[in-house]
C-alpha atoms as a PDB file:
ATOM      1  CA  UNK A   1       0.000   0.000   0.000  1.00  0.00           C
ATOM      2  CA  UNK A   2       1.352   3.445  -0.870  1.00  0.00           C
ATOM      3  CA  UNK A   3       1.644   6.211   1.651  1.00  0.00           C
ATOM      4  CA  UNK A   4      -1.125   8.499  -0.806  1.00  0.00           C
ATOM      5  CA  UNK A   5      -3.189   5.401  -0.327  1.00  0.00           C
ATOM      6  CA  UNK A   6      -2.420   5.186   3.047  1.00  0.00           C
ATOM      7  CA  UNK A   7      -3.224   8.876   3.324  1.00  0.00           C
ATOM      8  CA  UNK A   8      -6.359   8.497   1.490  1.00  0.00           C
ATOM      9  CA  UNK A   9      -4.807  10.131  -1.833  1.00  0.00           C
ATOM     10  CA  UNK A  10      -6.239   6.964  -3.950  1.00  0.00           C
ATOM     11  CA  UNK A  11      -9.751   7.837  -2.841  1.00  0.00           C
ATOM     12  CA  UNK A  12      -9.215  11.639  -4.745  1.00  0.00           C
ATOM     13  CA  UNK A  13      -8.034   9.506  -7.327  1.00  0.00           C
ATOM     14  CA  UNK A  14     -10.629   7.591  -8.031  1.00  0.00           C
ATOM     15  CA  UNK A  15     -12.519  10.657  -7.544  1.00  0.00           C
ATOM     16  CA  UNK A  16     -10.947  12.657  -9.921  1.00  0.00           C
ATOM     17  CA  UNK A  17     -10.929   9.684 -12.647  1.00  0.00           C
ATOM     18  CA  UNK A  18     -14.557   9.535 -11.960  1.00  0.00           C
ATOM     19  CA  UNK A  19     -15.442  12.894 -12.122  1.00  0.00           C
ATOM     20  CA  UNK A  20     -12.883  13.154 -15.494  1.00  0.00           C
ATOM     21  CA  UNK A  21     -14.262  10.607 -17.091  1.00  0.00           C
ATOM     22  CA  UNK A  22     -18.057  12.234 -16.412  1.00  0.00           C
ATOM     23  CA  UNK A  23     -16.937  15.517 -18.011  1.00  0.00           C
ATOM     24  CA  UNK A  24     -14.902  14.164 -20.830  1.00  0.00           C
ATOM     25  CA  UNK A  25     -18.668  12.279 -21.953  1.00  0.00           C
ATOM     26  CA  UNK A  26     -19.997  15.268 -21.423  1.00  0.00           C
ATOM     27  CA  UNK A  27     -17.987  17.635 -22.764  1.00  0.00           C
ATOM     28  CA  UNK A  28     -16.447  15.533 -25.949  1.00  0.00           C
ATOM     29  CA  UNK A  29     -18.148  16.240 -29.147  1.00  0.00           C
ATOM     30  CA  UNK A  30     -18.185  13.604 -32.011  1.00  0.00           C
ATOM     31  CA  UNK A  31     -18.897   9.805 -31.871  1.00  0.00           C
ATOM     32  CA  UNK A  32     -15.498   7.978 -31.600  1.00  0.00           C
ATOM     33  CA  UNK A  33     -15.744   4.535 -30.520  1.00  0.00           C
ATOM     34  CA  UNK A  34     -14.025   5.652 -27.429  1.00  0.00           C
ATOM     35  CA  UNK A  35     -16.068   7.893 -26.779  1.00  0.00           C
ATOM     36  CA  UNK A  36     -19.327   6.084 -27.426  1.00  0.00           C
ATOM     37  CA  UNK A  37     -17.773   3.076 -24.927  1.00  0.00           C
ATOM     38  CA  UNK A  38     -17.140   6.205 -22.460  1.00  0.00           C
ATOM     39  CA  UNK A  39     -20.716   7.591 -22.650  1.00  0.00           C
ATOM     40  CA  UNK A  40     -22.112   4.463 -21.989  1.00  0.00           C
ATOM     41  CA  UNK A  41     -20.430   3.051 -19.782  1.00  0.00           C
ATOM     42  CA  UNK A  42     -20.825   6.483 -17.065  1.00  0.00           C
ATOM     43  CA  UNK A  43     -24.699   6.028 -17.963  1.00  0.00           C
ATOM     44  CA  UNK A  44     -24.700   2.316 -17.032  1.00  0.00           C
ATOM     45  CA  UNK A  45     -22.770   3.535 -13.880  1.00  0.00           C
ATOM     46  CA  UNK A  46     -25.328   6.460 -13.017  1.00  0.00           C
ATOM     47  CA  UNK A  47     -28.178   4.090 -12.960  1.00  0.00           C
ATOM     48  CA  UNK A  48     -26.170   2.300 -10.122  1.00  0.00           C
ATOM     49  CA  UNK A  49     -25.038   5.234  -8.111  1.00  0.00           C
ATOM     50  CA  UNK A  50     -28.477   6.970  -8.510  1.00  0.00           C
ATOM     51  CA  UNK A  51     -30.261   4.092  -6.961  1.00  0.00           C
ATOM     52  CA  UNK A  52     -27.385   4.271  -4.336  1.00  0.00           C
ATOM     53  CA  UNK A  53     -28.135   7.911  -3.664  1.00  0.00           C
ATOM     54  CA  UNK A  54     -31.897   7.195  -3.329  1.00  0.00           C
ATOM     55  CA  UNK A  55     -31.053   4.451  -0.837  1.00  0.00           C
ATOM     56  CA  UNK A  56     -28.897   6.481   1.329  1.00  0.00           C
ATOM     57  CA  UNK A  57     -31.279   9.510   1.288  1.00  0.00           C
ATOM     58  CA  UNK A  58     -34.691   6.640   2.528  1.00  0.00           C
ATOM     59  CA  UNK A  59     -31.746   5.792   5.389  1.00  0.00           C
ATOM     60  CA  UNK A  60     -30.435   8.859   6.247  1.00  0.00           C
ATOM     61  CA  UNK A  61     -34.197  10.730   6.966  1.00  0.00           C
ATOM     62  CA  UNK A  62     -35.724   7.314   8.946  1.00  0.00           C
ATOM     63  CA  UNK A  63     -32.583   8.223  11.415  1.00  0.00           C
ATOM     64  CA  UNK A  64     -33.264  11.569  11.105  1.00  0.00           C
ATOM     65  CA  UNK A  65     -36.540  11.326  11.888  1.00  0.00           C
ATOM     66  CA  UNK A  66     -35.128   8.999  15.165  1.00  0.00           C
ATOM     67  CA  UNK A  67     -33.014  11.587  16.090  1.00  0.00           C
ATOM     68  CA  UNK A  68     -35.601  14.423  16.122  1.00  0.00           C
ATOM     69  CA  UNK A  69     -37.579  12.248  18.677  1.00  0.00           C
ATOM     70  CA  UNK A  70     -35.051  11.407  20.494  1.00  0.00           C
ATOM     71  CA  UNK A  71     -33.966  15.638  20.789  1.00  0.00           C
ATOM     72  CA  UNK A  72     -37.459  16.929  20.816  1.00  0.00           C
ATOM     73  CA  UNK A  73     -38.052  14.421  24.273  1.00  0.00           C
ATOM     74  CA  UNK A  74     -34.566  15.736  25.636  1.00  0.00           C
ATOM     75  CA  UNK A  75     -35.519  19.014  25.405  1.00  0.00           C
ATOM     76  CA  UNK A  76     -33.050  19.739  22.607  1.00  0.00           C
ATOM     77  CA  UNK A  77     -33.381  21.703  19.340  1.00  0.00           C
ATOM     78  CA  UNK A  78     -33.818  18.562  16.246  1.00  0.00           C
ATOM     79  CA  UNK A  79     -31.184  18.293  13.617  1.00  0.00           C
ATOM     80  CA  UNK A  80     -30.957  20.050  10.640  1.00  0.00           C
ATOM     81  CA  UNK A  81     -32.488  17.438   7.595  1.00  0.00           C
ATOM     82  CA  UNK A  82     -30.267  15.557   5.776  1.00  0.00           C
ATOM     83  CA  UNK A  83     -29.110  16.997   2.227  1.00  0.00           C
ATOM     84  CA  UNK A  84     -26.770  15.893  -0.394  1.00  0.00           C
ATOM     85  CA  UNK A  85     -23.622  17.725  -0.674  1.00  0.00           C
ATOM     86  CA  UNK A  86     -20.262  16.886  -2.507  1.00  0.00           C
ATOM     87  CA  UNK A  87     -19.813  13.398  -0.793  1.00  0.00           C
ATOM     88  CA  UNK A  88     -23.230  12.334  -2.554  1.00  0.00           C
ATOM     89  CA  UNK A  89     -22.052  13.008  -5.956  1.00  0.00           C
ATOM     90  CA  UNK A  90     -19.255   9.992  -5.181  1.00  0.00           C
ATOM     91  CA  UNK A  91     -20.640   6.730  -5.048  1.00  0.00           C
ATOM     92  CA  UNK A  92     -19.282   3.410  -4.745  1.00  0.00           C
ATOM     93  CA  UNK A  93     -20.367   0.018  -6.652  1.00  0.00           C
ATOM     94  CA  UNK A  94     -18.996  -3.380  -6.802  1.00  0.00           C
ATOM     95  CA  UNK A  95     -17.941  -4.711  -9.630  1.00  0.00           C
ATOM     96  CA  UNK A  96     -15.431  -8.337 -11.092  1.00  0.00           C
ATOM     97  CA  UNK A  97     -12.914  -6.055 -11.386  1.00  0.00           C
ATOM     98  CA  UNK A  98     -13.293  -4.462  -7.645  1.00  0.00           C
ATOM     99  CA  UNK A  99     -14.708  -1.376  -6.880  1.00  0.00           C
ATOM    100  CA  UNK A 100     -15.261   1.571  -9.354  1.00  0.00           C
ATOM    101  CA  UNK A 101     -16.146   5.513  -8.190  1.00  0.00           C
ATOM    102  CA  UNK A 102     -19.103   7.069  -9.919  1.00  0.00           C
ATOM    103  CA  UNK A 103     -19.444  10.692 -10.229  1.00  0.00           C
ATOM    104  CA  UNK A 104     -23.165  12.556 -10.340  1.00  0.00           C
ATOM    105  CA  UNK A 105     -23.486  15.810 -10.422  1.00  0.00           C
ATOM    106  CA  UNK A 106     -24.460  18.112  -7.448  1.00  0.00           C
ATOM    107  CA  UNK A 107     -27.793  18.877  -9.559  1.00  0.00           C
ATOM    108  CA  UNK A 108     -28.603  15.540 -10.075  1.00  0.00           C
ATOM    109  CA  UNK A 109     -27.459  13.624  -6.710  1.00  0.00           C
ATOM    110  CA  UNK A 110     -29.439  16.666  -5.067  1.00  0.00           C
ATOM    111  CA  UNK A 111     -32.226  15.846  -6.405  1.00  0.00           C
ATOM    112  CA  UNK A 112     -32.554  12.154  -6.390  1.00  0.00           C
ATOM    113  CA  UNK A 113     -31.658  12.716  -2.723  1.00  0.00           C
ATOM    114  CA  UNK A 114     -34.624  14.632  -2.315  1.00  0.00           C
ATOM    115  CA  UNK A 115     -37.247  11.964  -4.421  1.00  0.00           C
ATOM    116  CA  UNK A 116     -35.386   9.589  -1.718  1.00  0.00           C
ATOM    117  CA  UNK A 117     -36.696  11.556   1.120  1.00  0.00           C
ATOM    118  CA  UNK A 118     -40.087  11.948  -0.152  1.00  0.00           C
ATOM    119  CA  UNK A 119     -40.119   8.487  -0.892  1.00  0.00           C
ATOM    120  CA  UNK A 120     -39.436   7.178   2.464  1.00  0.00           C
ATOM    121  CA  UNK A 121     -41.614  10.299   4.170  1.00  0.00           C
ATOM    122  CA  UNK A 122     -44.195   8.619   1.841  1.00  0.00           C
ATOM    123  CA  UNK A 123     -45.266  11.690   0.316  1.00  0.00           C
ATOM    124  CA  UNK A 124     -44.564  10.093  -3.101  1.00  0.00           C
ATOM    125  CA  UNK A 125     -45.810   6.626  -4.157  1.00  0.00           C
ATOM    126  CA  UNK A 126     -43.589   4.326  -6.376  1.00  0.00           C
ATOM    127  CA  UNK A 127     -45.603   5.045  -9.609  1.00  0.00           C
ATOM    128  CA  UNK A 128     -44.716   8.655  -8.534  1.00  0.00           C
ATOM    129  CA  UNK A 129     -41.055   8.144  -7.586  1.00  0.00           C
ATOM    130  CA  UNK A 130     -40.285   5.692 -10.496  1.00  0.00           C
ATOM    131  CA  UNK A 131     -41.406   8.418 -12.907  1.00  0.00           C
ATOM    132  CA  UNK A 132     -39.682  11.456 -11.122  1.00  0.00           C
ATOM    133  CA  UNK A 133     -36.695   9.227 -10.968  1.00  0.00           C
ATOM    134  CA  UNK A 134     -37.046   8.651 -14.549  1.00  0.00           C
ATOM    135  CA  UNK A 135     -37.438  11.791 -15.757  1.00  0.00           C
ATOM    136  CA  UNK A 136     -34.037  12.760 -13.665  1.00  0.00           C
ATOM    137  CA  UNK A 137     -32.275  10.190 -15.437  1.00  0.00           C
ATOM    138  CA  UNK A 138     -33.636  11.222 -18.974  1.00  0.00           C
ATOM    139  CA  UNK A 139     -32.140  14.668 -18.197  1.00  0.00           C
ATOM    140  CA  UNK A 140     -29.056  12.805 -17.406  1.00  0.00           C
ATOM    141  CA  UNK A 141     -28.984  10.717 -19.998  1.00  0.00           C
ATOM    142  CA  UNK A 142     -29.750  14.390 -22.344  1.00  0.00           C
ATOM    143  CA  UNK A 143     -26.375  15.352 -20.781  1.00  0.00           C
ATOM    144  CA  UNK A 144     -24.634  12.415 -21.730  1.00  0.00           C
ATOM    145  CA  UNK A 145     -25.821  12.435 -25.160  1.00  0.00           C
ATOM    146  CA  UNK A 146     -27.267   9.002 -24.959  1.00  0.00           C
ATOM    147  CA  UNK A 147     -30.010   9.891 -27.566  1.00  0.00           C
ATOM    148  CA  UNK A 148     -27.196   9.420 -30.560  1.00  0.00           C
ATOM    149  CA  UNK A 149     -26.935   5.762 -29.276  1.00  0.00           C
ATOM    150  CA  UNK A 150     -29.511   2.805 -29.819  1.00  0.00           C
ATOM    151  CA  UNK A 151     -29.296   2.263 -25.604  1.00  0.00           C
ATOM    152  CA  UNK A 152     -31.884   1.795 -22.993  1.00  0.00           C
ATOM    153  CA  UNK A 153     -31.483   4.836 -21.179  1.00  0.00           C
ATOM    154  CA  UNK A 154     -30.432   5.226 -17.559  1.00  0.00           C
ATOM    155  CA  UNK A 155     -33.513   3.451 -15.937  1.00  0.00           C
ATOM    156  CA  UNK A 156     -32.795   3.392 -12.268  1.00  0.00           C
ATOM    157  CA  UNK A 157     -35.441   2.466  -9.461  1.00  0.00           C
ATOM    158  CA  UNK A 158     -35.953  -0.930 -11.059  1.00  0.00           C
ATOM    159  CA  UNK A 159     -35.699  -2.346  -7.266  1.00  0.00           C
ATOM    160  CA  UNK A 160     -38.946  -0.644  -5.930  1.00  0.00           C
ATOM    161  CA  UNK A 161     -40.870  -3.103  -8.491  1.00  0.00           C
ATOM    162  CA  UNK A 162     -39.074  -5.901  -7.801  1.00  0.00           C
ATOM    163  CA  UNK A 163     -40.843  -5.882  -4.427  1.00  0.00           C
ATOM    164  CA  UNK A 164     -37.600  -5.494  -2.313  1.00  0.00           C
ATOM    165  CA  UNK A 165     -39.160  -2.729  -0.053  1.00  0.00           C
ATOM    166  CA  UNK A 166     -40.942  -5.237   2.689  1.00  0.00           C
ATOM    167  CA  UNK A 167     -42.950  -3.417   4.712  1.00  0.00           C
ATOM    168  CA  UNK A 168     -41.373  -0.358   6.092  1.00  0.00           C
ATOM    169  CA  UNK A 169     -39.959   1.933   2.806  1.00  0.00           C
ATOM    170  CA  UNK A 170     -36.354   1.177   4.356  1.00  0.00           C
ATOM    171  CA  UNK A 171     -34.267  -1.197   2.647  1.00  0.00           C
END
């Protein structure tokens, strides 16, 4: 192990490579292979780190929401609510080759973080969520320029159908 690793300096790395690679899709005009295999593959990635960010905002508000009990019977002013900020635009995901950093932007991480909250506040439904989150990932996708390519676009809340929310809206 390095001593940047060590210090964390191969975290900003994968950070920066993330966020690079976001803004070089973005940014890159023309339709190289390269950059076709780029565009896609940060797409592919946003559907996973968007359904991340939705996740962690459900989890972050139902503790929240713990918390503000737990102050308000103490006597205590409640928390602030929880927002994204800069750490929600990095997410992690698993993948054969280890673990890979995806970059959203502030806009769009904000955002889903907020459908995430209404979501688990239930002030949305999942017919309302899936097509909020939807049309956030169509704007997404605009960015990208996904609508050169013959792709399914960025389609993330697929887990709310498949009936993995038991119960309570937390995962």
């Amino acid at each position: 192990m390095g001593l940047l690793n060590w210090l964390g300096g191969g975290k900003a790395k994968e950070r920066d490579t993330a966020k690079n690679g976001f803004e070089k899709a973005v940014s890159s005009s023309g339709d190289s292979r390269e950059l076709r295999a780029l565009r896609i593959r940060i797409a592919l990635r946003s559907k996973t780190g968007l359904d991340i960010i939705f996740r962690a905002a459900m989890k972050a508000i139902a503790s929240h929401e713990e918390e503000v009990m737990i102050a308000t019977a103490g006597g205590e002013a409640p928390p602030p609510m929880p927002t994204a900020d800069n750490e929600t635009c990095f997410q992690t995901m698993a993948t054969v080759n280890g673990p890979v950093t995806i970059y959203i932007p502030l806009e769009f991480a904000s955002r889903f973080f907020e459908l995430g909250i209404r979501y688990q506040q239930k002030e949305v439904d999942t017919h309302t969520a899936l097509s909020e989150g939807q049309e956030i990932a169509n704007e997404l996708g605009t960015l990208l320029n996904l609508d050169q390519y013959m792709v399914q676009p960025i389609t993330p809340l697929e887990f709310l159908l498949a009936g993995n929310i038991v119960g309570s809206n937390v995962d």
